[in-house]
Structure formats: C-alpha cells, structure tokens
N, C-alpha and C. Protein backbone atom coordinates (compact mmCIF):
# COMPACT_ATOMS: atom_id res chain seq x y z
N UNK A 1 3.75 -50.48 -90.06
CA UNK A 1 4.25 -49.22 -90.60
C UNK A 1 5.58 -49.47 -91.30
N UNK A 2 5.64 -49.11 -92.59
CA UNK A 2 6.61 -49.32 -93.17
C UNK A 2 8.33 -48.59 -92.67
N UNK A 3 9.63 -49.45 -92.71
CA UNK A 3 10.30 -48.34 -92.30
C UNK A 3 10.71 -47.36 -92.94
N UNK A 4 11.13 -46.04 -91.95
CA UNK A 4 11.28 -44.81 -92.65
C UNK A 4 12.85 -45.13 -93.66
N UNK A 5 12.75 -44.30 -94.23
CA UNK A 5 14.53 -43.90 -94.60
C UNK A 5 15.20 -43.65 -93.88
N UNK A 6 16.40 -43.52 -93.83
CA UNK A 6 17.46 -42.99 -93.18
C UNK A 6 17.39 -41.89 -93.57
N UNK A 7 17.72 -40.53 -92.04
CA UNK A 7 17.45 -38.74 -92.45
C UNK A 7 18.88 -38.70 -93.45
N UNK A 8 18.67 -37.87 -93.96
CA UNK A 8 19.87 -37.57 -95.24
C UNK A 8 20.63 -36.26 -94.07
N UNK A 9 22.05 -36.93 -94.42
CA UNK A 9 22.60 -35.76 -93.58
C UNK A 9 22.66 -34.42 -93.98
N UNK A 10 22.77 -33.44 -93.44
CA UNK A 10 22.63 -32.16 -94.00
C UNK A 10 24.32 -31.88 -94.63
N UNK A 11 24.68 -30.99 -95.52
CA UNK A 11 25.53 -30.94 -95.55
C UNK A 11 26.72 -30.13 -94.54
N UNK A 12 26.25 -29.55 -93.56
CA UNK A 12 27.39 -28.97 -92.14
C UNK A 12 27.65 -30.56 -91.66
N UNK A 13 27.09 -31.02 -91.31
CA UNK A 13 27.20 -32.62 -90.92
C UNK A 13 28.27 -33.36 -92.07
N UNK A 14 28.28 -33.66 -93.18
CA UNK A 14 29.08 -33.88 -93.96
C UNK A 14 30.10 -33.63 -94.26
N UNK A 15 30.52 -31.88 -93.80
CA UNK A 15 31.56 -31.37 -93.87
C UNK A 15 32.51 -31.96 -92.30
N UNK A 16 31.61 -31.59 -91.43
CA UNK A 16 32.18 -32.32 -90.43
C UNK A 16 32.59 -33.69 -90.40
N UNK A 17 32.49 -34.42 -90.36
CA UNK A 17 32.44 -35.54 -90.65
C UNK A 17 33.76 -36.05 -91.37
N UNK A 18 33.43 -35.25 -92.76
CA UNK A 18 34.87 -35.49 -93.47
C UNK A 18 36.31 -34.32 -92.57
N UNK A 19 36.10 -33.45 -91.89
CA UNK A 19 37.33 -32.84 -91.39
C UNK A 19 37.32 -34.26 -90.22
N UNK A 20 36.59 -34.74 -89.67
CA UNK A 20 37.03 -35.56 -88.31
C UNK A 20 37.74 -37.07 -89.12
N UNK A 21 37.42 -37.03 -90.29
CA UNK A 21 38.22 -38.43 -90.37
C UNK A 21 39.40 -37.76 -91.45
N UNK A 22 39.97 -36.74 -91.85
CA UNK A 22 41.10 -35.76 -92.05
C UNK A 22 41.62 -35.96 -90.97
N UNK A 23 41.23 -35.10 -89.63
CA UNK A 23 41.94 -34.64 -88.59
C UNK A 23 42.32 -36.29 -88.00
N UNK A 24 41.65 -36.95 -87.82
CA UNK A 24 42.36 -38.23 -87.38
C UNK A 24 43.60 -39.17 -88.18
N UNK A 25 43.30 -38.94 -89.86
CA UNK A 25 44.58 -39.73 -90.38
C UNK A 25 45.54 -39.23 -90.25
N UNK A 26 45.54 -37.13 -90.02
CA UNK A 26 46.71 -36.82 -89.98
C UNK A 26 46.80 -36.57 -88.66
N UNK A 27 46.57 -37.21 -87.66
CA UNK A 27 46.98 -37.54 -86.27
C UNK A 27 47.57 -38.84 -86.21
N UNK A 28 47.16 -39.60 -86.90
CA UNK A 28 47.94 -40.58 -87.10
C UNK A 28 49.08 -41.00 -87.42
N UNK A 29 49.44 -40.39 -88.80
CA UNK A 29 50.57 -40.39 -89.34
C UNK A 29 51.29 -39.74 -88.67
N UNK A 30 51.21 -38.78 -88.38
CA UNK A 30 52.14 -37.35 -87.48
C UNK A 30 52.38 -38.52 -86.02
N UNK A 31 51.70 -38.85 -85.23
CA UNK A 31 51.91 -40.15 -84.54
C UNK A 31 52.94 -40.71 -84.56
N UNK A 32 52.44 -41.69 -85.82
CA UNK A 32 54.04 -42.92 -86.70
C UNK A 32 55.11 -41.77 -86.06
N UNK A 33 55.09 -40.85 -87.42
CA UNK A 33 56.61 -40.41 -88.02
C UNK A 33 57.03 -38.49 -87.58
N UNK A 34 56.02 -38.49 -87.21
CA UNK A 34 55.96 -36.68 -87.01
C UNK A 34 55.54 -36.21 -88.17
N UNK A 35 55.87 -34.74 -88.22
CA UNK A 35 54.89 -34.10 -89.14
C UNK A 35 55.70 -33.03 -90.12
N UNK A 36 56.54 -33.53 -90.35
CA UNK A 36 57.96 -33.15 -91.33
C UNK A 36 57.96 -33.20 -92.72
N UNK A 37 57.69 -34.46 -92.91
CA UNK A 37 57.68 -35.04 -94.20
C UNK A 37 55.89 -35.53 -94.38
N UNK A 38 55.00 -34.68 -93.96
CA UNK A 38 53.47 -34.68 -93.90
C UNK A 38 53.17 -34.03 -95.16
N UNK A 39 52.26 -34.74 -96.06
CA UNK A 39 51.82 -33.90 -97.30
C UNK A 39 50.18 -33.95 -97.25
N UNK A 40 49.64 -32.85 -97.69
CA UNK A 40 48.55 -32.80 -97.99
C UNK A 40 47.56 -33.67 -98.15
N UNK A 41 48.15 -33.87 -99.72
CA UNK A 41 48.10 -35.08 -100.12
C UNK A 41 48.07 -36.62 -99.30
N UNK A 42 49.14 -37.10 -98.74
CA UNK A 42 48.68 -38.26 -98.82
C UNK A 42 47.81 -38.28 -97.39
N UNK A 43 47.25 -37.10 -96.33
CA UNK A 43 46.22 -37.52 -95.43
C UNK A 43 45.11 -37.55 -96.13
N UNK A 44 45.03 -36.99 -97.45
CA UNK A 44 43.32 -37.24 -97.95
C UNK A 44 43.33 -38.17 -98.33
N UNK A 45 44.19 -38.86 -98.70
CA UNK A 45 44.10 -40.55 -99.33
C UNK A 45 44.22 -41.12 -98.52
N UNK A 46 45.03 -40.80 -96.68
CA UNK A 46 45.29 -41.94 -95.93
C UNK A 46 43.46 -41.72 -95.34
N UNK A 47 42.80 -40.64 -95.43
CA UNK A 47 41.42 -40.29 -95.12
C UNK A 47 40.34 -41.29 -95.52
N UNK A 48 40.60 -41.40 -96.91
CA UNK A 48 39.75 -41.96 -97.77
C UNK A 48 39.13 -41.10 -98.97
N UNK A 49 39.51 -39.94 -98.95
CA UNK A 49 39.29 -38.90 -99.68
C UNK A 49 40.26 -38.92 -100.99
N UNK A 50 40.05 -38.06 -102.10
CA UNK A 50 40.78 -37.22 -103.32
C UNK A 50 41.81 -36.64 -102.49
N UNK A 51 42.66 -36.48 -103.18
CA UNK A 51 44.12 -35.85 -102.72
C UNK A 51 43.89 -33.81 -102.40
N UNK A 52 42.56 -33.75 -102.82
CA UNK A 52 42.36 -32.37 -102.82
C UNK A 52 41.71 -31.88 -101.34
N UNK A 53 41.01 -32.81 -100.79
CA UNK A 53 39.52 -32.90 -100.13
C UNK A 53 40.58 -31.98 -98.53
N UNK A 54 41.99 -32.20 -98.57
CA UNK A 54 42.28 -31.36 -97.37
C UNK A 54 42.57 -29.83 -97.68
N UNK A 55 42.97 -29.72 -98.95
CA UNK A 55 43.39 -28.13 -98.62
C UNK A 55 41.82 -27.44 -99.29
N UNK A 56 41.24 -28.10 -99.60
CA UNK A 56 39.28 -27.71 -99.55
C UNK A 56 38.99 -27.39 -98.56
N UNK A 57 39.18 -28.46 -97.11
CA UNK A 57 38.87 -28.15 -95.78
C UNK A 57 39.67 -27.20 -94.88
N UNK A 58 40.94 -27.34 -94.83
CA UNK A 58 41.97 -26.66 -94.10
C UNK A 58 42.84 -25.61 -94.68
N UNK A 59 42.70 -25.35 -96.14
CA UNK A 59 43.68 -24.17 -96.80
C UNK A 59 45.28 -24.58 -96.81
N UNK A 60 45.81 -25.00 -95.85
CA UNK A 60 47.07 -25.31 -96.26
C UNK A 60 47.42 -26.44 -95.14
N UNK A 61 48.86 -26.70 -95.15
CA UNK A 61 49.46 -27.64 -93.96
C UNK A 61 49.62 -26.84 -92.61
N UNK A 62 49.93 -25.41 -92.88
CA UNK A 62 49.84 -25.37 -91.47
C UNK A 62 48.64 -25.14 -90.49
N UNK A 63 48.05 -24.69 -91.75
CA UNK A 63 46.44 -25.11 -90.52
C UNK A 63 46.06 -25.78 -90.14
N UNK A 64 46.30 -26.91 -91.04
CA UNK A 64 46.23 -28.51 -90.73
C UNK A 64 46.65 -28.58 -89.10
N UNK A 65 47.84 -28.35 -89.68
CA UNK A 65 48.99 -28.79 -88.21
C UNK A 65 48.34 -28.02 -86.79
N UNK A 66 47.49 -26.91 -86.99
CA UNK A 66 47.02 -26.27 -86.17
C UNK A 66 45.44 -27.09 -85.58
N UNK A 67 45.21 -27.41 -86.56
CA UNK A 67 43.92 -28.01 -86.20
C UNK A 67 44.06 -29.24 -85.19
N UNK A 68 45.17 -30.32 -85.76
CA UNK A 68 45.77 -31.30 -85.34
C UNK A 68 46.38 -31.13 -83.70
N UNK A 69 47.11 -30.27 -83.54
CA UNK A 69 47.59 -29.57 -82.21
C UNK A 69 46.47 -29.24 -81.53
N UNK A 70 45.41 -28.59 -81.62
CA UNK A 70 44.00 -27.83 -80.95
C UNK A 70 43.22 -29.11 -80.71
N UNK A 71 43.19 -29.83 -81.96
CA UNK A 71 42.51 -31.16 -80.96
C UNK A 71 43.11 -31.76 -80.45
N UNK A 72 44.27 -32.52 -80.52
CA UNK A 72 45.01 -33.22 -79.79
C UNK A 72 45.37 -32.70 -78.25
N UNK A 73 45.53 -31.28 -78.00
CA UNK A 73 45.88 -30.95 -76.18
C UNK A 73 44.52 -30.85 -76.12
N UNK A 74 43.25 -30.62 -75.99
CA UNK A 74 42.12 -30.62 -75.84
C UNK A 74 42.11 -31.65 -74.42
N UNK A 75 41.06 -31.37 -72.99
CA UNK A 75 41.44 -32.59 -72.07
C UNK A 75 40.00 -31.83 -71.33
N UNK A 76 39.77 -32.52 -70.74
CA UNK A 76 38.41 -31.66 -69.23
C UNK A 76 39.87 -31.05 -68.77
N UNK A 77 38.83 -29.61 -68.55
CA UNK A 77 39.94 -29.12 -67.17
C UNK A 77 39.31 -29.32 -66.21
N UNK A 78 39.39 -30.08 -64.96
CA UNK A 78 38.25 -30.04 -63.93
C UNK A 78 37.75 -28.98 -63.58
N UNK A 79 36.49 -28.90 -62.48
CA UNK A 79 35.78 -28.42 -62.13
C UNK A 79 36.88 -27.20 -60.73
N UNK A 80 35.93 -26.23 -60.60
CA UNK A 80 36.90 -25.57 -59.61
C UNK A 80 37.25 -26.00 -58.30
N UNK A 81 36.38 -27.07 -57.43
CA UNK A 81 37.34 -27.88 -56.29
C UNK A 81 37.22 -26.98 -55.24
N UNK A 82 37.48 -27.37 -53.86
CA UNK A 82 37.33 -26.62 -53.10
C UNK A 82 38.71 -25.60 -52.65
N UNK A 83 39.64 -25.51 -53.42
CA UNK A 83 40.44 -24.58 -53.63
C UNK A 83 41.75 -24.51 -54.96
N UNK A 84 41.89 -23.90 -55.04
CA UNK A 84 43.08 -23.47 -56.45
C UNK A 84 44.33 -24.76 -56.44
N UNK A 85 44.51 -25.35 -55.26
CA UNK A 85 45.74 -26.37 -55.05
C UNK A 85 44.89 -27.65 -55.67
N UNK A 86 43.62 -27.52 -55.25
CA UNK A 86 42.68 -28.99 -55.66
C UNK A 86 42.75 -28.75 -56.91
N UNK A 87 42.33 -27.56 -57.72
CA UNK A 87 42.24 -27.65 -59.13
C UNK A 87 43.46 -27.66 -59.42
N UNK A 88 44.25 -27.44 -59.87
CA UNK A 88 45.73 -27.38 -60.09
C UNK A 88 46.10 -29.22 -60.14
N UNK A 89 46.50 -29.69 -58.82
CA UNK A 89 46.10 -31.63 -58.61
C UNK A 89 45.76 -31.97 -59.52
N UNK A 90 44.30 -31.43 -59.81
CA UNK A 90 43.18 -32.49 -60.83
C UNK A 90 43.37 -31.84 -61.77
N UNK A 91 43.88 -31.03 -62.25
CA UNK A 91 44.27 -30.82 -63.43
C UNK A 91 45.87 -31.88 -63.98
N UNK A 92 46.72 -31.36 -63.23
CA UNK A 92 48.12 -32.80 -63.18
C UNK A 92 47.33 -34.26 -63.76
N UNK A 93 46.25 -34.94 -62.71
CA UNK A 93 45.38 -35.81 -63.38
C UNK A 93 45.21 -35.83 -64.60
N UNK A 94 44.28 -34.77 -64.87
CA UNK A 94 43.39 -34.82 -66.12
C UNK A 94 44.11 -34.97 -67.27
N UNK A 95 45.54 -34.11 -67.35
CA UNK A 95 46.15 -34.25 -68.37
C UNK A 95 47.09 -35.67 -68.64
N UNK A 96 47.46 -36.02 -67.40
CA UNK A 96 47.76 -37.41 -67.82
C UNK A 96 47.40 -38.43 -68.07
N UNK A 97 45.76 -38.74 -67.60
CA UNK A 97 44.84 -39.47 -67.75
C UNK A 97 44.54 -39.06 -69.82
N UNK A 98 44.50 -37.77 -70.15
CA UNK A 98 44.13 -37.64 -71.32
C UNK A 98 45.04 -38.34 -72.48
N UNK A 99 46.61 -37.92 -71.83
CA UNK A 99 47.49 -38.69 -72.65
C UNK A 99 47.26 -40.32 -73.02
N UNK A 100 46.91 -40.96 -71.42
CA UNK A 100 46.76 -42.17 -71.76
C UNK A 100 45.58 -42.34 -72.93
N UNK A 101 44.55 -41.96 -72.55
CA UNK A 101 43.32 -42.32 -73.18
C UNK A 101 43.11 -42.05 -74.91
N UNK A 102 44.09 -41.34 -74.79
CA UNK A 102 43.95 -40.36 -76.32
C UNK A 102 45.34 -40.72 -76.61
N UNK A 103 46.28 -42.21 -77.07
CA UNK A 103 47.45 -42.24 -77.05
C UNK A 103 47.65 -41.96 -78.55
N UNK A 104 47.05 -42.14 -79.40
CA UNK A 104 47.97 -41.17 -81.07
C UNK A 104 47.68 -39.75 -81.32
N UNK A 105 46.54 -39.20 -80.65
CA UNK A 105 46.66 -37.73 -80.42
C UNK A 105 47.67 -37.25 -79.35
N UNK A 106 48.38 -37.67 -78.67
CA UNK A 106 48.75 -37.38 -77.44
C UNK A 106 50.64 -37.75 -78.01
N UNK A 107 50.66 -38.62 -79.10
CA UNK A 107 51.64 -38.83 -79.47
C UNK A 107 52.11 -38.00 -80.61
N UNK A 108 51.05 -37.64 -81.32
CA UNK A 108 51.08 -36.59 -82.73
C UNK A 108 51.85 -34.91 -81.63
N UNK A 109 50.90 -34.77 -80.32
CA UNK A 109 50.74 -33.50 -79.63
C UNK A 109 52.63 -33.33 -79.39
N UNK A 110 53.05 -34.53 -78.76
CA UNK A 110 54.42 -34.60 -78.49
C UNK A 110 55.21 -34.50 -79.19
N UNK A 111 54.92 -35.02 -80.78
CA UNK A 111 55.75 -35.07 -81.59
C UNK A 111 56.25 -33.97 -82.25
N UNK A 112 54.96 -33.04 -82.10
CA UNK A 112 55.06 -31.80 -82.82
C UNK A 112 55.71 -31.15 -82.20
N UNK A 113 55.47 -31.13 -81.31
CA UNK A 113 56.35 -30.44 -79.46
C UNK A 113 58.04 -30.70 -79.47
N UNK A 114 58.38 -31.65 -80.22
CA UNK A 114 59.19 -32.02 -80.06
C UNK A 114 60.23 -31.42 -81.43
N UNK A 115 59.62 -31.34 -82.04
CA UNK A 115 59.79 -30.65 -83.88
C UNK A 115 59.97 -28.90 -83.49
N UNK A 116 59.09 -28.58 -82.83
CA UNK A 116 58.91 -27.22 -82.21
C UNK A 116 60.05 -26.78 -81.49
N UNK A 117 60.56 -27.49 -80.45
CA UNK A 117 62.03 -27.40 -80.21
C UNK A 117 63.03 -27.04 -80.99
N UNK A 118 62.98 -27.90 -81.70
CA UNK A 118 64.24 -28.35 -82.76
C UNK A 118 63.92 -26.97 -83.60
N UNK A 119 62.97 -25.96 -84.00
CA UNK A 119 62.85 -24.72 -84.43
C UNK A 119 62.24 -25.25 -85.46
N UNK A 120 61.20 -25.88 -86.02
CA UNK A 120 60.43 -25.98 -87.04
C UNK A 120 59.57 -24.67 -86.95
N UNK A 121 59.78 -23.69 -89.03
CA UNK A 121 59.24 -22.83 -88.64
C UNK A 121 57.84 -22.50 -88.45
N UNK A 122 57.20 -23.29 -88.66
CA UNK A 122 55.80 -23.63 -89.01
C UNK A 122 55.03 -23.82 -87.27
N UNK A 123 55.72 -24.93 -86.81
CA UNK A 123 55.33 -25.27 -85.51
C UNK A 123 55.84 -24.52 -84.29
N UNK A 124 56.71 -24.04 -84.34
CA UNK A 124 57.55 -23.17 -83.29
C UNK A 124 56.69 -22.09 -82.99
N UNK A 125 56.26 -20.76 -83.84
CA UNK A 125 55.47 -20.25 -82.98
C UNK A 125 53.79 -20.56 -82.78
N UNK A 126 53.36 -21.69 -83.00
CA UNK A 126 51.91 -22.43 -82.47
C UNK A 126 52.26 -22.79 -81.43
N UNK A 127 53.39 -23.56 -80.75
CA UNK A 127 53.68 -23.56 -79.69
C UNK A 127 54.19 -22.99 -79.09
N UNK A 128 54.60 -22.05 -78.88
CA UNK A 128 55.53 -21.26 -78.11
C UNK A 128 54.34 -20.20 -77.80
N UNK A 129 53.23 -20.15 -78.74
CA UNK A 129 52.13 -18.96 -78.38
C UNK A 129 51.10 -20.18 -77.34
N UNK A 130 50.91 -21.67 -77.78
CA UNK A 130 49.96 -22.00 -76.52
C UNK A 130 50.99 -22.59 -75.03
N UNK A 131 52.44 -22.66 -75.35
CA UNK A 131 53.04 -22.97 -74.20
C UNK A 131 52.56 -21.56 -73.35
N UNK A 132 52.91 -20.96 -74.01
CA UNK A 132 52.42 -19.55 -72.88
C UNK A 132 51.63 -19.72 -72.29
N UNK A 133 50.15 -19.62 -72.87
CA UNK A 133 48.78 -19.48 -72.53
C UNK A 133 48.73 -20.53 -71.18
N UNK A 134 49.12 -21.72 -71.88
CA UNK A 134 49.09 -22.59 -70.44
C UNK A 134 50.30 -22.32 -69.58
N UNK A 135 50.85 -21.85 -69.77
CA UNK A 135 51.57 -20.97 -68.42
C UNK A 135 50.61 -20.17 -67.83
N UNK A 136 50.71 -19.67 -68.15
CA UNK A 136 49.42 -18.27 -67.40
C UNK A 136 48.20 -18.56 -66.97
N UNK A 137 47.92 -19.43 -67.58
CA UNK A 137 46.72 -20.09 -66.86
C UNK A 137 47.09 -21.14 -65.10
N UNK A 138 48.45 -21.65 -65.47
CA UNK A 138 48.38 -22.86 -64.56
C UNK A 138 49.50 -21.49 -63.12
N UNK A 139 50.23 -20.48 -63.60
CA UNK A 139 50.12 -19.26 -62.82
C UNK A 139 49.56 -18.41 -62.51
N UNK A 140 48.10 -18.51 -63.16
CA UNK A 140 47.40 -17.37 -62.42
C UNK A 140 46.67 -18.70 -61.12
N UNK A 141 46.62 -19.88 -61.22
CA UNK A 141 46.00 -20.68 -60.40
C UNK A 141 46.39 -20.62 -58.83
N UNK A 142 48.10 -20.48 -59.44
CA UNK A 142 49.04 -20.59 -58.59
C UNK A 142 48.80 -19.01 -57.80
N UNK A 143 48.76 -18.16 -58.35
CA UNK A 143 48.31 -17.21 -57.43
C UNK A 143 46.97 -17.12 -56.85
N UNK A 144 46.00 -17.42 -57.33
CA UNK A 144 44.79 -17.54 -56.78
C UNK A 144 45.00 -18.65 -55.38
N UNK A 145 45.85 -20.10 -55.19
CA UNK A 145 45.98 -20.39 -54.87
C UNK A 145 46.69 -20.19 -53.31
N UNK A 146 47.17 -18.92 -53.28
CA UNK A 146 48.48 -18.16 -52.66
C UNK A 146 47.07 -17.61 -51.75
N UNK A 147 46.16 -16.68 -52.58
CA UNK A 147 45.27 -15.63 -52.09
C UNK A 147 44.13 -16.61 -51.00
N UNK A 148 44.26 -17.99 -51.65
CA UNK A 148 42.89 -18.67 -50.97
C UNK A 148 43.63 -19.52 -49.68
N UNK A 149 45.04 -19.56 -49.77
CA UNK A 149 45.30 -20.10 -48.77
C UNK A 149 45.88 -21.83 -48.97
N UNK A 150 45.24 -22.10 -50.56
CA UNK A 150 45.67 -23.30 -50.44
C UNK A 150 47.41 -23.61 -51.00
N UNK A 151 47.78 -22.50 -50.95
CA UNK A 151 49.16 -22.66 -52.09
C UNK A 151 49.94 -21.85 -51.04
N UNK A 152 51.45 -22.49 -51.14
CA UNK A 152 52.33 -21.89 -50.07
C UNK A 152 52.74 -20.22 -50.58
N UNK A 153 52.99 -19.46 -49.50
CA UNK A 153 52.90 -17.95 -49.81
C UNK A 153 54.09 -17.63 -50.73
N UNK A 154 55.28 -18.27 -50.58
CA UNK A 154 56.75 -18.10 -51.06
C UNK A 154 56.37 -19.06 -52.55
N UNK A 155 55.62 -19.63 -53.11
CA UNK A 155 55.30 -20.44 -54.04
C UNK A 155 55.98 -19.21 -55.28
N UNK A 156 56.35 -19.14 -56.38
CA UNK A 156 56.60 -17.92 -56.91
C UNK A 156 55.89 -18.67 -58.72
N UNK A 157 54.63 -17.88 -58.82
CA UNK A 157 53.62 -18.69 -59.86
C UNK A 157 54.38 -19.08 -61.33
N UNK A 158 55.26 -17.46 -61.72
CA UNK A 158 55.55 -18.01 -63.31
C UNK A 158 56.45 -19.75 -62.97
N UNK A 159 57.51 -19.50 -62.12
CA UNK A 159 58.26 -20.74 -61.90
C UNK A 159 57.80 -22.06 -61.94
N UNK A 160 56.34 -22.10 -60.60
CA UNK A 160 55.82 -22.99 -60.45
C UNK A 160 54.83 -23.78 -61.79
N UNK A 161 54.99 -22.47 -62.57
CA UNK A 161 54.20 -23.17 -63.80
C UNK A 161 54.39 -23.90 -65.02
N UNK A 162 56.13 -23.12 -65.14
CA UNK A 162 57.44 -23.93 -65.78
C UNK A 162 57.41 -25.04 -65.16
N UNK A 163 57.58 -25.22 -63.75
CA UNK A 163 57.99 -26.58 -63.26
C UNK A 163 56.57 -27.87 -63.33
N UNK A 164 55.55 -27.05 -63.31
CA UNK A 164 54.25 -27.89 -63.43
C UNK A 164 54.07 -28.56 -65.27
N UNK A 165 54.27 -28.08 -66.35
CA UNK A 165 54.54 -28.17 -67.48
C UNK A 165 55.59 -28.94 -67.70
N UNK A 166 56.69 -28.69 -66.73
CA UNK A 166 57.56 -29.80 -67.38
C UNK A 166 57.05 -31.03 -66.70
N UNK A 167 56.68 -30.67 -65.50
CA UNK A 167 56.39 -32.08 -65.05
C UNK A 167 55.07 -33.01 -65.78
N UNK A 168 54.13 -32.41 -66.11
CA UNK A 168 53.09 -33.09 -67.48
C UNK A 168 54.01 -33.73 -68.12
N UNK A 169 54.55 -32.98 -69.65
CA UNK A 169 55.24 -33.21 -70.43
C UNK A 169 56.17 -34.06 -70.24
N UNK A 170 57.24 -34.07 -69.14
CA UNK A 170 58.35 -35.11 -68.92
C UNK A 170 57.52 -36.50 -69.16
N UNK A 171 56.46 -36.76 -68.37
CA UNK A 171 55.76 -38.00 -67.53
C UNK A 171 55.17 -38.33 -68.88
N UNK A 172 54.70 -37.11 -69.99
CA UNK A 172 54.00 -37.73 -71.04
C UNK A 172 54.74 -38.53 -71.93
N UNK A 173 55.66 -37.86 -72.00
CA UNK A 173 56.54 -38.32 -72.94
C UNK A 173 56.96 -39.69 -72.86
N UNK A 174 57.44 -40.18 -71.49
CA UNK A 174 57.41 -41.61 -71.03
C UNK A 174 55.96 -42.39 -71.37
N UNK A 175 54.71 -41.94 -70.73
CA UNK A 175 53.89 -42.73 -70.99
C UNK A 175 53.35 -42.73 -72.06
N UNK A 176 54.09 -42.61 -73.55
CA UNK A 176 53.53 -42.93 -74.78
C UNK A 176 54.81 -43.44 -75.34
N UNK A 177 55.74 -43.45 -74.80
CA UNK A 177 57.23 -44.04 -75.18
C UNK A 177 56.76 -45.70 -75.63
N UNK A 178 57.72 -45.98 -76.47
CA UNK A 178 57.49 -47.97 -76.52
C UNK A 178 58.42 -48.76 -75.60
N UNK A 179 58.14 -49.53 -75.00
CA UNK A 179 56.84 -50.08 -74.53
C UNK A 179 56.40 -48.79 -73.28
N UNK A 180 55.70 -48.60 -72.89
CA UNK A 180 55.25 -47.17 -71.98
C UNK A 180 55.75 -47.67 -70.60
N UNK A 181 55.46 -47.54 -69.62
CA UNK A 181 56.34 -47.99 -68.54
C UNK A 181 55.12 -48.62 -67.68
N UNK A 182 55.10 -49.53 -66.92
CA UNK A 182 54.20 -50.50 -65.82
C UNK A 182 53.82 -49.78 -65.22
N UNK A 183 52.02 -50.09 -64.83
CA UNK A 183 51.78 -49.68 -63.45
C UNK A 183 51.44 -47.57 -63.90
N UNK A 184 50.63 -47.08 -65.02
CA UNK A 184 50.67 -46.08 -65.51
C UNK A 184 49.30 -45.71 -64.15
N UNK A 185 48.84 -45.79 -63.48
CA UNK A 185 47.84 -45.29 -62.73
C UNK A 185 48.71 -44.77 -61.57
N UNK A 186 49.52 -45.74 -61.10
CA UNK A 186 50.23 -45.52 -59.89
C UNK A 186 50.90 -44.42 -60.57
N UNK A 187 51.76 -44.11 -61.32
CA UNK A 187 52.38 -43.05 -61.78
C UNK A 187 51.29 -41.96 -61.97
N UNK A 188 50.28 -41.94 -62.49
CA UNK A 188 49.48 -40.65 -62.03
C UNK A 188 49.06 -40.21 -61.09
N UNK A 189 48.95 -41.31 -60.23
CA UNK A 189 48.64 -40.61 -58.70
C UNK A 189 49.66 -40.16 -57.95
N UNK A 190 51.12 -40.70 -58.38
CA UNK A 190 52.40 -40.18 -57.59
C UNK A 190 52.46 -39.16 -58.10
N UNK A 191 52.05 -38.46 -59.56
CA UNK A 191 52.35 -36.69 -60.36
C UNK A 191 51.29 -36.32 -59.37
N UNK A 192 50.05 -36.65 -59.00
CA UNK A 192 48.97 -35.90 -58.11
C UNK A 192 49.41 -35.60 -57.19
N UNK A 193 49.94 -36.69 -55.75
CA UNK A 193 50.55 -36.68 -54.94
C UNK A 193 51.87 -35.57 -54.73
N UNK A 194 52.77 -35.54 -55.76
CA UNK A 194 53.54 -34.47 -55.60
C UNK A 194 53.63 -33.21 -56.01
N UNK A 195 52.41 -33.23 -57.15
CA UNK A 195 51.93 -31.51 -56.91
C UNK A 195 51.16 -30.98 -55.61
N UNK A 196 50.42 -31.86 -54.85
CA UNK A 196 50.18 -31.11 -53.49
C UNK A 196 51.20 -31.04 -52.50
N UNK A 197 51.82 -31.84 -52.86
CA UNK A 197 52.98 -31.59 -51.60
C UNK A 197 53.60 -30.66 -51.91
N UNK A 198 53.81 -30.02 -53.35
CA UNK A 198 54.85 -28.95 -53.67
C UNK A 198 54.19 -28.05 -53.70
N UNK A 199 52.95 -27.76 -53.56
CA UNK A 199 52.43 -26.72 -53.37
C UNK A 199 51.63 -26.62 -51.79
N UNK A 200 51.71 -27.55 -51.16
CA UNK A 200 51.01 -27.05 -49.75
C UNK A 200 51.87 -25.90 -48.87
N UNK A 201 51.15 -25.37 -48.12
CA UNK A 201 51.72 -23.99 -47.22
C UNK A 201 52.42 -24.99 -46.24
C-alpha cells in the first residue's frame, strides 16, 4: 500500500501553531531583558515570522504581554486532598516545581512582576488585577481550611495569603536567579514543610 500523504493541517491548527511559537519568542526575550524595550516587531522575526504576523495575531503589545503573563503563571493546581491545609501545601509545591520546570516562562512571569512594581503602565494593572484573584483564591482556602478543621482557627485568611504569595514569589525569584541556588528540591520541600506548620491548629 502506497504511503498516504501527510493530513494538511487545517487552518485553526496553523493559527495556533504560529501564536505558540509568537508566545514563546516573546517569552523569551522578555526572559533575557524584560519587556520594556519589547517590539512587536522584532518577536515576529525572533518567531520566524514577517514583522506583521504578531499584531495579526495579538492586536497590540499589550495583549501580547497579557497572553505571555496567562501562559507563563499557568501550573496544575492540585487535586482537592483530604483537606484545605493539604491543598494549600500542594499547591506551595506545584508552583515551585512549575517555576523550576518552566524556567524562561517563569523568568519572563517575574520579570514582568517586577516591571509591575516599578509602575509600568501597561503591566501594573494585569497584575495587580491577577495578584488579587490569587489572593482570594489562596484565602478563601484558608478559610475553608479554618471550617474543615485543617487550618488553625486564629489563622486570619487575607494575611495568610499575602504571606503565602510572598512566600512563592520570594523562593521564585531565587530559584531562577544566576546561578539558582543548590539542592532546589530540598528547598521545595522546606516551602511545603513550612506552610503546614504555619497553618496547623
């Protein structure tokens, strides 16, 4: 039997395709140098694309930058666990495990984070609207946690969720630093380790 052809991709497939190797050069670069001096332009050429082929796909830079941010924190949130303190733990995990695994998305995510501070107006409120969200999420845990018994009663959630965020973020920031620091497993299990202790009753 003779062989077939290769299926011709459809074109949704094509479009995709070309945003995933977009969204990765300008994860890249934003990576290097941050995302300041980021042009349009040169991610469709660092792509492989016409200098046009991004604001075709994305409309401008800051959607870009939005797209770039949405995939880059992207992580499993674990499964629900046999109580709100377990998920909460394996969540501490998941996100540091993601940093490692995903280190120029995870470095683009920081960088921008870090630009966002400094009051970039573009990036400041994309983050400041998903810093929230993951507040509220990692405090409503914290209260669910309170209700199920696995979280200490005096725990007080918005706080604990500030302090859970910085503690991600601090630890990320180190483990994508140059050279990153020795022994990055043991350091995730010591962030595991001391979110249950700071949250047991």
């Amino acid at each position: 039997m003779p062989d077939q052809p290769p299926a011709r991709r459809t074109q949704q497939e094509r479009r995709e395709e070309t945003e995933r190797k977009v969204l990765a050069a300008a994860t890249a670069l934003i990576a290097r140098r941050g995302s300041r001096a980021l042009t349009l332009a040169e991610v469709g050429e660092a792509a492989g694309y016409s200098r046009g082929i991004v604001s075709h796909h994305f409309g401008n830079r800051e959607n870009l930058l939005r797209a770039v941010m949405r995939d880059a924190r992207t992580f499993t949130v674990p499964d629900r666990g046999d109580s709100a303190a377990d998920w909460l733990a394996a969540a501490v995990r998941a996100y540091l495990e993601n940093v490692t695994s995903r280190r120029p998305s995870a470095a683009a995510f920081l960088q921008m984070w870090g630009e966002a501070i400094a009051a970039d107006p573009v990036l400041m409120p994309l983050y400041a609207e998903d810093d929230a969200s993951f507040r509220r999420l990692l405090a409503d845990k914290v209260r669910e946690g309170i209700c199920d018994g696995s979280v200490r009663a005096d725990a007080d959630p918005e706080a604990t969720a500030v302090s859970l965020v910085g503690l991600l973020r601090g630890i990320a920031l180190q483990l994508i630093s140059t050279p990153p620091p020795a022994r990055v497993e043991a350091i995730i299990d010591e962030a595991e380790r001391s979110t249950r202790r700071a949250l047991r009753p």
